[in-house]
PDB file of N, CA and C in Angstrom:
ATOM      1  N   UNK A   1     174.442 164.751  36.352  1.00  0.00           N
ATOM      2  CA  UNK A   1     175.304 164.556  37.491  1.00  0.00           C
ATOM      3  C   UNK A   1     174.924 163.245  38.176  1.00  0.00           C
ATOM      4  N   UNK A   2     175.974 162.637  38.172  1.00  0.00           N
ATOM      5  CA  UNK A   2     175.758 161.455  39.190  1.00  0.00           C
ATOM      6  C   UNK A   2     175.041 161.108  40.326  1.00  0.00           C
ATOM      7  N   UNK A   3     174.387 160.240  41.187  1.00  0.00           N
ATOM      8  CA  UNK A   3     173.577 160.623  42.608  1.00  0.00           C
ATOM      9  C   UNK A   3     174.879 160.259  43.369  1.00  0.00           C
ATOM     10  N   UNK A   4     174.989 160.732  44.581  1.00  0.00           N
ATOM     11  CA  UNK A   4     176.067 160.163  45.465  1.00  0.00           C
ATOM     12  C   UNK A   4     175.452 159.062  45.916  1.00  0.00           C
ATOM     13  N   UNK A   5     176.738 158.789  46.030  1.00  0.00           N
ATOM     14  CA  UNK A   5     176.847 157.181  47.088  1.00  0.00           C
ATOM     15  C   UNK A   5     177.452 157.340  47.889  1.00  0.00           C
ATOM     16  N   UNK A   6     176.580 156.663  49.134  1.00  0.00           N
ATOM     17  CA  UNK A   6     177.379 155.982  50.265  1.00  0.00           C
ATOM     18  C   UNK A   6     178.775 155.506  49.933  1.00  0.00           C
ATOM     19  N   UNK A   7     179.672 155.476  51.180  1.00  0.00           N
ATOM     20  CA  UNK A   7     180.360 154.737  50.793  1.00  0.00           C
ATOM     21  C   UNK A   7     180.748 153.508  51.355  1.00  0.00           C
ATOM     22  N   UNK A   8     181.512 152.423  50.973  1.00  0.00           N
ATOM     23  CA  UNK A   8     181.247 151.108  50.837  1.00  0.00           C
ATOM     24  C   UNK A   8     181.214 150.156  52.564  1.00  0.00           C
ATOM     25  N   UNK A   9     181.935 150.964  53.086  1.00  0.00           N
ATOM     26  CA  UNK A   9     182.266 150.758  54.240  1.00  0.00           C
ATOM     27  C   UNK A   9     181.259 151.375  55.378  1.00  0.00           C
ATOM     28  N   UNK A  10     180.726 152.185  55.281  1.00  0.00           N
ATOM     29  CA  UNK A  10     179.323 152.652  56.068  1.00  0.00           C
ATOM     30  C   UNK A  10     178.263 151.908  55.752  1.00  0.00           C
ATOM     31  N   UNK A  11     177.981 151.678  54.090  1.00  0.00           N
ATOM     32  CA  UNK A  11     177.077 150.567  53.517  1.00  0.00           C
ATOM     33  C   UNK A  11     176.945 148.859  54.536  1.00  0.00           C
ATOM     34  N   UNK A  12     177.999 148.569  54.374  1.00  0.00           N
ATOM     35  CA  UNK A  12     178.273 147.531  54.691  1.00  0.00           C
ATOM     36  C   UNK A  12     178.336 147.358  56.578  1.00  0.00           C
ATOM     37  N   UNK A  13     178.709 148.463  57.597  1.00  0.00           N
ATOM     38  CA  UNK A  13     178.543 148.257  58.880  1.00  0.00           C
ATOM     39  C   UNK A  13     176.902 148.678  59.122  1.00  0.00           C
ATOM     40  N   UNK A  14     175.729 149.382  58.089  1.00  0.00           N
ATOM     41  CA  UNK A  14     174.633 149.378  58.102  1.00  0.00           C
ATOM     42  C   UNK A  14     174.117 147.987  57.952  1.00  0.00           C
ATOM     43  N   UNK A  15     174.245 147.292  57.238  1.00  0.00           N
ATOM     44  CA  UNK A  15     173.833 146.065  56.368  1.00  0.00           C
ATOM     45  C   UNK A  15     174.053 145.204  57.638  1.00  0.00           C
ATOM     46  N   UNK A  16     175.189 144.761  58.116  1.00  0.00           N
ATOM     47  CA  UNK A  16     175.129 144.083  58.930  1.00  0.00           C
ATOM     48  C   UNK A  16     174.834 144.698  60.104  1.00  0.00           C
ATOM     49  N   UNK A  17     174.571 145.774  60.390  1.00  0.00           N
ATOM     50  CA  UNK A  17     173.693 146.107  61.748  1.00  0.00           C
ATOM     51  C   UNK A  17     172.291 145.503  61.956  1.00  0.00           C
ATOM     52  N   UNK A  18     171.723 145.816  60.304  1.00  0.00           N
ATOM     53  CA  UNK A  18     170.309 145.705  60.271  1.00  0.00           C
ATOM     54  C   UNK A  18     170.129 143.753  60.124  1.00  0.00           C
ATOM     55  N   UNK A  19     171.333 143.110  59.684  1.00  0.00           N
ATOM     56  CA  UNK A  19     171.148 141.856  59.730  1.00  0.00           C
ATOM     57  C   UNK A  19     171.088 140.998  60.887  1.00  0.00           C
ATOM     58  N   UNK A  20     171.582 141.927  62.382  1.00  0.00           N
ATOM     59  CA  UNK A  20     171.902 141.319  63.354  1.00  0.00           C
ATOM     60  C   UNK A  20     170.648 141.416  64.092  1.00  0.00           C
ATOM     61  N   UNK A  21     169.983 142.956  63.447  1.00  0.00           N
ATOM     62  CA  UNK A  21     168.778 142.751  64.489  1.00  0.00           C
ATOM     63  C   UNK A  21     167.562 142.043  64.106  1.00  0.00           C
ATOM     64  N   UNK A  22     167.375 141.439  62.657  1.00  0.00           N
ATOM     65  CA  UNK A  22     167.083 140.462  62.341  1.00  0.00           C
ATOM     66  C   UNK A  22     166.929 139.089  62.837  1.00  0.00           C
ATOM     67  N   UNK A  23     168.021 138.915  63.298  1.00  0.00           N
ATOM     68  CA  UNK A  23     169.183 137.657  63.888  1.00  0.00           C
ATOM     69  C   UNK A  23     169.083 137.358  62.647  1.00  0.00           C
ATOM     70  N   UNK A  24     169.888 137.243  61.989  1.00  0.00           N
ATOM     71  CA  UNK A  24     170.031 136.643  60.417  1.00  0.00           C
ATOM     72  C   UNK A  24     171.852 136.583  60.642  1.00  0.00           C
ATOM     73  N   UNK A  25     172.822 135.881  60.888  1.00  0.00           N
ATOM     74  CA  UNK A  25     174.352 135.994  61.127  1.00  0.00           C
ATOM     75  C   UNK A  25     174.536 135.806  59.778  1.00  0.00           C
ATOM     76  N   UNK A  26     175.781 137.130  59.834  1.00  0.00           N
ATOM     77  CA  UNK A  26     176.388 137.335  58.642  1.00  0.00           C
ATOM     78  C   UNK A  26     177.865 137.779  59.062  1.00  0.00           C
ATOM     79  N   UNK A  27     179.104 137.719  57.814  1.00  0.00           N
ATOM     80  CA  UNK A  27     180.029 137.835  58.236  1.00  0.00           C
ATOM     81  C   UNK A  27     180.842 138.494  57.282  1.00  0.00           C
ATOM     82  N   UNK A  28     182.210 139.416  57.478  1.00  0.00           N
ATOM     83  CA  UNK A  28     182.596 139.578  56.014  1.00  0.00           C
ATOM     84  C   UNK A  28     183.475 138.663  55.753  1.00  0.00           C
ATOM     85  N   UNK A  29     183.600 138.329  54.642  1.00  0.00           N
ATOM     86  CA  UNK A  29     184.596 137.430  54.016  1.00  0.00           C
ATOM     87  C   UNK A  29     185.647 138.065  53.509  1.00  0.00           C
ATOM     88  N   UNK A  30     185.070 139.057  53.162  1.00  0.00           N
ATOM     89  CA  UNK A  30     186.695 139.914  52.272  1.00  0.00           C
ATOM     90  C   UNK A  30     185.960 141.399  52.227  1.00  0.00           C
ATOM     91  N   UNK A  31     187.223 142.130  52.901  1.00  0.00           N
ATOM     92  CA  UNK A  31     187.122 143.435  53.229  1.00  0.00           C
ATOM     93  C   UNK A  31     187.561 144.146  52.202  1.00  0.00           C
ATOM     94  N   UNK A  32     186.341 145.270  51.462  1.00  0.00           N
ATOM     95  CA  UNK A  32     187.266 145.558  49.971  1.00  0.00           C
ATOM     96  C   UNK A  32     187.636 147.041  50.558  1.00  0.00           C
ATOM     97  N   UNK A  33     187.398 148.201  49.263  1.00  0.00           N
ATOM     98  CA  UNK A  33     187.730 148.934  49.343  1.00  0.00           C
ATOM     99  C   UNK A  33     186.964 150.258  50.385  1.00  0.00           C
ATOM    100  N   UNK A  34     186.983 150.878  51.343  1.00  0.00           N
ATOM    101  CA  UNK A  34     186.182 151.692  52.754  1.00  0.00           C
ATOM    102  C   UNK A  34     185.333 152.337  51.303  1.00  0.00           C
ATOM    103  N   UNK A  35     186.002 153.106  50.801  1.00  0.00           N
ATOM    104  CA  UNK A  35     185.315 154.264  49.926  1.00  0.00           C
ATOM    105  C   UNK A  35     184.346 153.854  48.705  1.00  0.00           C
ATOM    106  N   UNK A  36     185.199 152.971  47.642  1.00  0.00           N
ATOM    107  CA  UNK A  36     184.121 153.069  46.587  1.00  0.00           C
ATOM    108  C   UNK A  36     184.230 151.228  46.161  1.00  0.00           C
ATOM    109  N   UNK A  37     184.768 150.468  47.041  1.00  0.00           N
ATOM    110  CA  UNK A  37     184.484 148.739  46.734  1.00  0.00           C
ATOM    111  C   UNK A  37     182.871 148.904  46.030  1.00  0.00           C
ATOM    112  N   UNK A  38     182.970 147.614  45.444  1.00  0.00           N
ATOM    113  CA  UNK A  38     181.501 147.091  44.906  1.00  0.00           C
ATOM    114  C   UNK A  38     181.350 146.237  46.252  1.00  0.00           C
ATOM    115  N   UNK A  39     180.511 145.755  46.376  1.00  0.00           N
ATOM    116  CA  UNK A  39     179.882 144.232  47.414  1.00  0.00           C
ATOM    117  C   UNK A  39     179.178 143.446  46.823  1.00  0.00           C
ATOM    118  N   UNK A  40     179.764 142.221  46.951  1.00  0.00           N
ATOM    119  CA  UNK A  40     178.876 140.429  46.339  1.00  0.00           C
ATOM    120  C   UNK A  40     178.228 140.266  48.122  1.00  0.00           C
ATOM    121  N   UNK A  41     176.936 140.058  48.081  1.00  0.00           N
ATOM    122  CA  UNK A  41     176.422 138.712  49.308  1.00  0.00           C
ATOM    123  C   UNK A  41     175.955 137.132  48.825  1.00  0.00           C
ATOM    124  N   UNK A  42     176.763 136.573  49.567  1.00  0.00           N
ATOM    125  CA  UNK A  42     176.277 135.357  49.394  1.00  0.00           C
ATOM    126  C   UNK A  42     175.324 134.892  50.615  1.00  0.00           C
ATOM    127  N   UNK A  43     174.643 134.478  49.803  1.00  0.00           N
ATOM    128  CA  UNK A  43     173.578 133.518  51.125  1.00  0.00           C
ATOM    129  C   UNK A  43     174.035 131.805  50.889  1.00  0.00           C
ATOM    130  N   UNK A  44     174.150 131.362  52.435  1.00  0.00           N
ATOM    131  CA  UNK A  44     174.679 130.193  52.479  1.00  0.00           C
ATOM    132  C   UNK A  44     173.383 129.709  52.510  1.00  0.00           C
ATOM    133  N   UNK A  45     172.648 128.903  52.014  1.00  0.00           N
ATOM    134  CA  UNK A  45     171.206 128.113  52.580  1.00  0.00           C
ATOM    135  C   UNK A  45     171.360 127.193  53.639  1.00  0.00           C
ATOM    136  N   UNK A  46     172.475 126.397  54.083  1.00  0.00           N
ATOM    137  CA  UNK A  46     172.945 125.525  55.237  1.00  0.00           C
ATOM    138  C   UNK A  46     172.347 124.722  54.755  1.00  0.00           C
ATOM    139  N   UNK A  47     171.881 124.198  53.151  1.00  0.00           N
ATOM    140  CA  UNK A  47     172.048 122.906  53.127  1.00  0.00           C
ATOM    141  C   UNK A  47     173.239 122.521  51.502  1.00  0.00           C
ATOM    142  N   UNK A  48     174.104 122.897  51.864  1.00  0.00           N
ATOM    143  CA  UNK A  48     175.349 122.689  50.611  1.00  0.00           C
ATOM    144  C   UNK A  48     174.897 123.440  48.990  1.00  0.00           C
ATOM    145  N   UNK A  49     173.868 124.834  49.258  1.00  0.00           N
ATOM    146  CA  UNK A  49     173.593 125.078  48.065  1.00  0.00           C
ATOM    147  C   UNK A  49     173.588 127.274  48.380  1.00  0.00           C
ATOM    148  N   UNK A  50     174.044 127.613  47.581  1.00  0.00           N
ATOM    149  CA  UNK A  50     174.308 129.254  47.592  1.00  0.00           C
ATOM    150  C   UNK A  50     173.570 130.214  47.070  1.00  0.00           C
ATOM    151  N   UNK A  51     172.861 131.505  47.012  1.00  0.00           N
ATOM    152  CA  UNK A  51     173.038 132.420  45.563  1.00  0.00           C
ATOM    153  C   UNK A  51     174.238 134.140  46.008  1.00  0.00           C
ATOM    154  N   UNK A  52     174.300 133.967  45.075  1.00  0.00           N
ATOM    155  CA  UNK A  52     175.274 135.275  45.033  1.00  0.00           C
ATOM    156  C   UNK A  52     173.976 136.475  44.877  1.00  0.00           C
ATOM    157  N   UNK A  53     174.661 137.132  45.348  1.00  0.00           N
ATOM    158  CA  UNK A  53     173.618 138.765  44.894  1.00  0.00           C
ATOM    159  C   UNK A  53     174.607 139.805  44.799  1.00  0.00           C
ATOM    160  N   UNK A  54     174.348 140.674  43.698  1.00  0.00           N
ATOM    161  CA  UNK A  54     174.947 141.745  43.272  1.00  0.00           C
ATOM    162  C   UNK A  54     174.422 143.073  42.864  1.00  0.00           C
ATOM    163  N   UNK A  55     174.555 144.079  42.875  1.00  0.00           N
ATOM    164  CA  UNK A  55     173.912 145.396  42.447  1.00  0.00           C
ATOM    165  C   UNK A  55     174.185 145.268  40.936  1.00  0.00           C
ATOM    166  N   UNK A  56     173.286 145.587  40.240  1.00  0.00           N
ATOM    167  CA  UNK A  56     173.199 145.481  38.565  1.00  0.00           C
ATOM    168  C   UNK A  56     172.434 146.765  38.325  1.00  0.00           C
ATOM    169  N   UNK A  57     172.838 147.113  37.277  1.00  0.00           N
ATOM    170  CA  UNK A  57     171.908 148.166  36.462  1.00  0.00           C
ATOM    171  C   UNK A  57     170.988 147.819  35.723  1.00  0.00           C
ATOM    172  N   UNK A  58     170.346 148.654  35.920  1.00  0.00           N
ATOM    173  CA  UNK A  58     168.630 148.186  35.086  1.00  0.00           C
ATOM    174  C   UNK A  58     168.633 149.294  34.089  1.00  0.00           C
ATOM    175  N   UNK A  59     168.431 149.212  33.049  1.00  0.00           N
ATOM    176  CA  UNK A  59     168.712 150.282  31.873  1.00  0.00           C
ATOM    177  C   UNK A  59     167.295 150.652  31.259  1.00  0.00           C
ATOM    178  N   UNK A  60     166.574 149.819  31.729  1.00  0.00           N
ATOM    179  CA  UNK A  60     164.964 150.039  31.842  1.00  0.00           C
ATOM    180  C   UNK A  60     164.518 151.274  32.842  1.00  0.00           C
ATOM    181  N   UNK A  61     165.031 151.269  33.739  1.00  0.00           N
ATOM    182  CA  UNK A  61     164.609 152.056  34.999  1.00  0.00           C
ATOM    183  C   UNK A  61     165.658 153.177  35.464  1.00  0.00           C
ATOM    184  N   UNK A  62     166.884 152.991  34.838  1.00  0.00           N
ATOM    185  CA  UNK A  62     167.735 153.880  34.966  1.00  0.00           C
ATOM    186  C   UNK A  62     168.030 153.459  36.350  1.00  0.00           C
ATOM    187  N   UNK A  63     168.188 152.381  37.076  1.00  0.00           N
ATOM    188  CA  UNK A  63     168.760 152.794  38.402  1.00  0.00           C
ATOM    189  C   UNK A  63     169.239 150.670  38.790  1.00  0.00           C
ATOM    190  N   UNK A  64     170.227 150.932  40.542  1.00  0.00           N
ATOM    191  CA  UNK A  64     170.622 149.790  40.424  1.00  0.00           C
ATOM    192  C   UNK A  64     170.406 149.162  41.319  1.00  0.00           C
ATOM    193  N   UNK A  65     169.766 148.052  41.599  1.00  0.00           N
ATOM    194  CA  UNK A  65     168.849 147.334  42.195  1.00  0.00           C
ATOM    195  C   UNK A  65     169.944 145.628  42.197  1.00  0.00           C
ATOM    196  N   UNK A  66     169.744 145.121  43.339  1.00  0.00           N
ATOM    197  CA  UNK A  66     170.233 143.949  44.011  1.00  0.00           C
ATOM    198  C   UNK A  66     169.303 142.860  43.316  1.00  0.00           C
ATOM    199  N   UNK A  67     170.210 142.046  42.921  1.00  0.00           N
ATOM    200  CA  UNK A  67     169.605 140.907  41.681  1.00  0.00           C
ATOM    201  C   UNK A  67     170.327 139.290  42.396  1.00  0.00           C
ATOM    202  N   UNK A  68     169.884 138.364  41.964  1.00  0.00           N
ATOM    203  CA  UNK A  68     170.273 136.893  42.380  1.00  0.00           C
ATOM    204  C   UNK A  68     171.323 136.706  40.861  1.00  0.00           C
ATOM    205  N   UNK A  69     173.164 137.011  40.982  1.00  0.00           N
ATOM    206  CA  UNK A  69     173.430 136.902  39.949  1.00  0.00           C
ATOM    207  C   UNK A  69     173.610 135.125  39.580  1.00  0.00           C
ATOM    208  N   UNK A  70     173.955 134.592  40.988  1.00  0.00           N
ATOM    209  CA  UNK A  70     173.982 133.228  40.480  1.00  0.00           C
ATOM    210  C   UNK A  70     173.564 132.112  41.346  1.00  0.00           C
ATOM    211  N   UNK A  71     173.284 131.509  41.368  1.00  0.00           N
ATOM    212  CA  UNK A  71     172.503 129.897  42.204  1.00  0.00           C
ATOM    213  C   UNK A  71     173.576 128.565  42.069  1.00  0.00           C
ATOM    214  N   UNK A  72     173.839 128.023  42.946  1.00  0.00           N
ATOM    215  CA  UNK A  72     174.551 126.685  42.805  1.00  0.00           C
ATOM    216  C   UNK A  72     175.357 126.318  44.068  1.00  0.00           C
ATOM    217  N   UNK A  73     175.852 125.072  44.183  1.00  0.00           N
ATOM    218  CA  UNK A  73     176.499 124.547  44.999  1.00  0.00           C
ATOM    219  C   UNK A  73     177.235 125.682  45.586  1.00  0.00           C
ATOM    220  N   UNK A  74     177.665 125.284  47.166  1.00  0.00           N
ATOM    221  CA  UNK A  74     178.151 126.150  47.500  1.00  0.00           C
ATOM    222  C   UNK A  74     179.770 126.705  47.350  1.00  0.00           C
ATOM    223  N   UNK A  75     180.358 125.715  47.045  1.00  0.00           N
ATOM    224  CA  UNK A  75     181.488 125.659  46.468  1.00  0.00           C
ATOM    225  C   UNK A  75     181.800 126.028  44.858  1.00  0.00           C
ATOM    226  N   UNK A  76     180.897 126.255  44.505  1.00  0.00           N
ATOM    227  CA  UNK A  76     180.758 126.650  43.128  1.00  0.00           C
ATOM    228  C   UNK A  76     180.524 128.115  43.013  1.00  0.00           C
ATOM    229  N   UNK A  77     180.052 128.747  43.852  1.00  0.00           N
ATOM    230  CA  UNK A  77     179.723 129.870  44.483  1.00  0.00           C
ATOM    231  C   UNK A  77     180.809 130.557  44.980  1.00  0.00           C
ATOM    232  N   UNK A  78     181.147 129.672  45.768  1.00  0.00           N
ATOM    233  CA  UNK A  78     183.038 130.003  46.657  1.00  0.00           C
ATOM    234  C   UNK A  78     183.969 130.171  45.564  1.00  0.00           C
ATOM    235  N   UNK A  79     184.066 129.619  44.629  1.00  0.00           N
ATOM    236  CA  UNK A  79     184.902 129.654  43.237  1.00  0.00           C
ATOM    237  C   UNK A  79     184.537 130.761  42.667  1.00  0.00           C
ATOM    238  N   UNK A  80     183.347 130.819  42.667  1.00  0.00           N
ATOM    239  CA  UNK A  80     183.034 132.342  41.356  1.00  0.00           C
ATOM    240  C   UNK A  80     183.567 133.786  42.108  1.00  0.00           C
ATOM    241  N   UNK A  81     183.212 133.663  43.574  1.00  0.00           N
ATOM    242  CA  UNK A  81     183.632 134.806  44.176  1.00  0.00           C
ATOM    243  C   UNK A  81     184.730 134.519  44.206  1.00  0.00           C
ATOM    244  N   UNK A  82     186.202 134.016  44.386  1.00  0.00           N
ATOM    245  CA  UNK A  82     187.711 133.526  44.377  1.00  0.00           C
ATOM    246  C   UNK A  82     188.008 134.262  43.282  1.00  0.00           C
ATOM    247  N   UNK A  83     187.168 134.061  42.141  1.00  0.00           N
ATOM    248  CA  UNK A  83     187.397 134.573  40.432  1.00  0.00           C
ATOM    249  C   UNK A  83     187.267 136.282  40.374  1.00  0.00           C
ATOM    250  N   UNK A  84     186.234 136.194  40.952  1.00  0.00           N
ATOM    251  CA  UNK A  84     185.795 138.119  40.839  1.00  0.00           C
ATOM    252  C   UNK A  84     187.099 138.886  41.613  1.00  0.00           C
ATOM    253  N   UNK A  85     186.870 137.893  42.871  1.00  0.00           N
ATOM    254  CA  UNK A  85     187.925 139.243  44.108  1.00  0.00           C
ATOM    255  C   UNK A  85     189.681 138.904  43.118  1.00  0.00           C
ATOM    256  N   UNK A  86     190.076 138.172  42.281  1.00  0.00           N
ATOM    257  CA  UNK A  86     190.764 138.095  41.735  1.00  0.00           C
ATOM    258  C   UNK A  86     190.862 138.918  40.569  1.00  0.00           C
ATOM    259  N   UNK A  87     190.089 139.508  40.083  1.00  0.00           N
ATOM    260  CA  UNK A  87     189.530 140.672  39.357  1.00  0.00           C
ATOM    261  C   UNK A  87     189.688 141.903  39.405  1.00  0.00           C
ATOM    262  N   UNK A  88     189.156 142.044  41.028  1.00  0.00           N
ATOM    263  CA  UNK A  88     189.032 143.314  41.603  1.00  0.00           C
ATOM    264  C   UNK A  88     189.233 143.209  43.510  1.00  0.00           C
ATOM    265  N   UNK A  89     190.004 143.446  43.517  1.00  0.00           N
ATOM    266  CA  UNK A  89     190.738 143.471  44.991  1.00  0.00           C
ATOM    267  C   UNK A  89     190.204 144.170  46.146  1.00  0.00           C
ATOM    268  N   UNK A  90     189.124 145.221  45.604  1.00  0.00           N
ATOM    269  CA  UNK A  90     188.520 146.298  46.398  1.00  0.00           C
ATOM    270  C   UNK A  90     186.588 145.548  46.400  1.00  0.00           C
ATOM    271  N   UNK A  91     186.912 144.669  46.079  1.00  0.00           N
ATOM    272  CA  UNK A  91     185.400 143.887  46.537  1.00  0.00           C
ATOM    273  C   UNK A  91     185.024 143.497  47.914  1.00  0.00           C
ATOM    274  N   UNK A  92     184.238 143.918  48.527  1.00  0.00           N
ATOM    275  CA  UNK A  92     183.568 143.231  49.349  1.00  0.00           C
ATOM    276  C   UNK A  92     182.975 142.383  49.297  1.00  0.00           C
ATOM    277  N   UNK A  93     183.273 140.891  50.324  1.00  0.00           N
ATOM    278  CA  UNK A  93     182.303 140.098  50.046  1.00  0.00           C
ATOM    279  C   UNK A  93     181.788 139.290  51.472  1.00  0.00           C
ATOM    280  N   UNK A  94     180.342 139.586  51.562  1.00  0.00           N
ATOM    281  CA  UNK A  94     179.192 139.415  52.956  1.00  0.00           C
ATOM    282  C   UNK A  94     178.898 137.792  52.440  1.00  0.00           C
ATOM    283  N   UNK A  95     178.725 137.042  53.836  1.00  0.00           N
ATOM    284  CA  UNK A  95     178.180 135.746  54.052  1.00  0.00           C
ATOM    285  C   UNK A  95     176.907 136.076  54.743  1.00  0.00           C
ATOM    286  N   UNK A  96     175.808 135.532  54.451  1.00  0.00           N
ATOM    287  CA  UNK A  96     174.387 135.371  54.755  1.00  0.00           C
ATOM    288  C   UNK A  96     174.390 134.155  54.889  1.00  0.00           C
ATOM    289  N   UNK A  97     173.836 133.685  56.553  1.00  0.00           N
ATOM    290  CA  UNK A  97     173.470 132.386  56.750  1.00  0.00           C
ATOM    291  C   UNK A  97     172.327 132.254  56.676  1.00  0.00           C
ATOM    292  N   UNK A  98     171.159 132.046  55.842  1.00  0.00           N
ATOM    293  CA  UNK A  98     169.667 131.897  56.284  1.00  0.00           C
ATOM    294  C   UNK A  98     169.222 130.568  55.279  1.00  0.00           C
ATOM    295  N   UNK A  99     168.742 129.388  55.890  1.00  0.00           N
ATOM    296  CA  UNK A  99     168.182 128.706  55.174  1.00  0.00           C
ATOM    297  C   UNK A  99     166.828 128.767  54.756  1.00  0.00           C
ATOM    298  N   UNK A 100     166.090 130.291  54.767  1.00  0.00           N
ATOM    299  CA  UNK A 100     164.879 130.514  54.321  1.00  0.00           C
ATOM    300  C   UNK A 100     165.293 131.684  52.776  1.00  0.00           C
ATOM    301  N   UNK A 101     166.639 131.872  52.586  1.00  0.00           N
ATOM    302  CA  UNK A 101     167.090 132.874  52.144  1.00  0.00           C
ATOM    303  C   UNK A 101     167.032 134.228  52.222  1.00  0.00           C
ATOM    304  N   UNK A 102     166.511 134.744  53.184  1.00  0.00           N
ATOM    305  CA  UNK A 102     166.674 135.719  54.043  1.00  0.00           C
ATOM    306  C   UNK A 102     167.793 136.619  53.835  1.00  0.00           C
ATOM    307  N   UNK A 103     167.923 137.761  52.810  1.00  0.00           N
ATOM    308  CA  UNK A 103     168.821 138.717  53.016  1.00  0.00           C
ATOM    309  C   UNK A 103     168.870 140.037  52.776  1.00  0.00           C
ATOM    310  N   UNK A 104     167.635 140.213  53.141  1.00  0.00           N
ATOM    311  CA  UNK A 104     167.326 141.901  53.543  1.00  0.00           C
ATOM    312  C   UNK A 104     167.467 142.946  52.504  1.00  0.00           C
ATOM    313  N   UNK A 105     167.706 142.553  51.218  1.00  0.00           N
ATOM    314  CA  UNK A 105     168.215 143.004  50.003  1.00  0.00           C
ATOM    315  C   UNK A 105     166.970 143.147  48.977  1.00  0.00           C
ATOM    316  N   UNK A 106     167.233 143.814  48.059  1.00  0.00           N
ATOM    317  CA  UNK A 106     166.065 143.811  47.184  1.00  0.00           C
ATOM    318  C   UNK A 106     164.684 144.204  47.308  1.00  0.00           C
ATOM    319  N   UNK A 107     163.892 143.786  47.016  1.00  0.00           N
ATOM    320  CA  UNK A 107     162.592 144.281  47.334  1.00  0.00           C
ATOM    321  C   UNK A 107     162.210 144.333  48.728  1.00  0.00           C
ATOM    322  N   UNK A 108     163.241 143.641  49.942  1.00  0.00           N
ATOM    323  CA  UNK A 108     163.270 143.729  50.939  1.00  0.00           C
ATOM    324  C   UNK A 108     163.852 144.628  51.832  1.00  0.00           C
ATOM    325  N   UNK A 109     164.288 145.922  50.785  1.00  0.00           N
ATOM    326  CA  UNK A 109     164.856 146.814  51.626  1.00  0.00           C
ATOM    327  C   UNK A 109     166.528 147.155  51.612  1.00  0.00           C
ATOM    328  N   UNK A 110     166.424 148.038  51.480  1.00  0.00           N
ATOM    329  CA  UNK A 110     168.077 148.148  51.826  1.00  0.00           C
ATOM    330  C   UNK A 110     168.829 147.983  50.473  1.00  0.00           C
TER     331      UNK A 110
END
């Protein structure tokens, strides 16, 4: 049996709760689906360079853990997400401003 999940829209007003008390400003970019959307975060670094992060499966560990799927300009970044939500319409997608890369994800929780 499957584990439940949250769903995407509680996920996501958690995420940015916990980002605000951080002070880490974040924003949504694209509001996907309340119930079962996936979510991309991008972290902006504020100096013209991005990474995307995504939930991936680990088939090693059986479980799915927030990964750096891609690195690059930030506009190159802006394109790949343009491509996905063109894909899939029920995506969420979070802006992370931190030029230390700062995004509360991954081994950092959450």
């Amino acid at each position: 049996m499957p584990e439940p999940r949250l769903a995407a829209g509680i996920w996501v007003s958690a995420y940015l709760a916990r980002l605000g008390l951080a002070n880490i400003p974040a924003y949504v970019l694209a509001h996907g689906d309340d119930t079962a959307g996936a979510v991309l975060v991008k972290c902006a670094r504020l100096d013209g360079t991005a990474q995307l992060w995504a939930r991936e499966w680990d088939f090693q560990t059986d479980t799915r853990d927030w990964r750096v799927t891609e690195t690059g300009a930030e506009p190159d970044i802006d394109a790949s997400i343009r491509r996905q939500r063109g894909f899939d319409p029920d995506l969420w997608v979070i802006e992370v401003e931190s030029r230390e890369g700062r995004v509360l994800l991954g081994e950092e929780g959450l």
